[in-house]
Protein backbone atom coordinates (compact mmCIF):
# COMPACT_ATOMS: atom_id res chain seq x y z
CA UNK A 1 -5.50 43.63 8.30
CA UNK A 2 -2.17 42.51 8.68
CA UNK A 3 -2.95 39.30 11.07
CA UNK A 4 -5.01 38.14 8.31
CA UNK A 5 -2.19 38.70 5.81
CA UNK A 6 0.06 37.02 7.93
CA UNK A 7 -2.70 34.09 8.78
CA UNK A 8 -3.12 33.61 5.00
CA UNK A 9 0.72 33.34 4.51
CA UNK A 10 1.18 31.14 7.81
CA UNK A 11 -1.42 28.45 6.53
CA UNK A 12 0.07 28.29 3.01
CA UNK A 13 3.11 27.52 4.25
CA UNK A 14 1.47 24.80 6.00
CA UNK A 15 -0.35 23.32 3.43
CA UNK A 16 3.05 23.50 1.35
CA UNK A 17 4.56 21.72 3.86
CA UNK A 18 1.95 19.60 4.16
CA UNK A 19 2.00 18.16 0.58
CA UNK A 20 5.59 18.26 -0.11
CA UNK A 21 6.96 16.54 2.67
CA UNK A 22 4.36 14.98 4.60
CA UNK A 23 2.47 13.40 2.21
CA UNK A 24 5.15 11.94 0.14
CA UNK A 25 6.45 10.44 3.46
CA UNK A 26 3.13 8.73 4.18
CA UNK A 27 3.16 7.43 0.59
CA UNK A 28 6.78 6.09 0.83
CA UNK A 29 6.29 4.24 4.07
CA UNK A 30 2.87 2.65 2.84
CA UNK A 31 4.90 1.19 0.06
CA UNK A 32 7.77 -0.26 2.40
CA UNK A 33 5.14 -1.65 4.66
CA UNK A 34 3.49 -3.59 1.80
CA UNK A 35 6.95 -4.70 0.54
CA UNK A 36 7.58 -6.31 4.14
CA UNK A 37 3.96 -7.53 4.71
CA UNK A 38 5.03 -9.87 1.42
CA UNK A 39 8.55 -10.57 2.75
CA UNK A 40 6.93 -11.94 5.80
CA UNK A 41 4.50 -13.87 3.77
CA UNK A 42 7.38 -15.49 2.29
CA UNK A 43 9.13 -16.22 5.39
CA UNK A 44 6.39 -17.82 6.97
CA UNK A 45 5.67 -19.74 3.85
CA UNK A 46 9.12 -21.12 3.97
CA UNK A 47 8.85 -22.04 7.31
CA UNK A 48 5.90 -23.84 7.56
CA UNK A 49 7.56 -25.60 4.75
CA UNK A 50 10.62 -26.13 6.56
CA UNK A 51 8.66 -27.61 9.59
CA UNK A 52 6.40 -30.03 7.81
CA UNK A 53 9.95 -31.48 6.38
CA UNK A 54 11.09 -31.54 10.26
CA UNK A 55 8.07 -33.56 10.91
């Protein structure tokens, strides 16, 4: 009986873990990788621009 307490207690910690830190991580790191993806769509905008000038 008291490995299943302790089981129970062991994977709730886990799952609080799991969506306090872990997913809120995930979530910030999606939205700084779609932030960049633009940035670099920018750049390259810019210098294709920059190299039809050249031309």
């Amino acid at each position: 009986m008291k490995k299943i307490i302790i089981s129970i207690a062991m994977f709730a910690i886990a799952m609080a873990l799991l969506i306090s830190v872990i997913i809120p991580l995930a979530e910030h790191g999606r939205e700084n990788g779609v932030k960049a993806e633009a940035q670099i769509d920018t750049i390259d905008t810019q210098i294709n621009s920059l190299s039809s000038t050249i031309r």
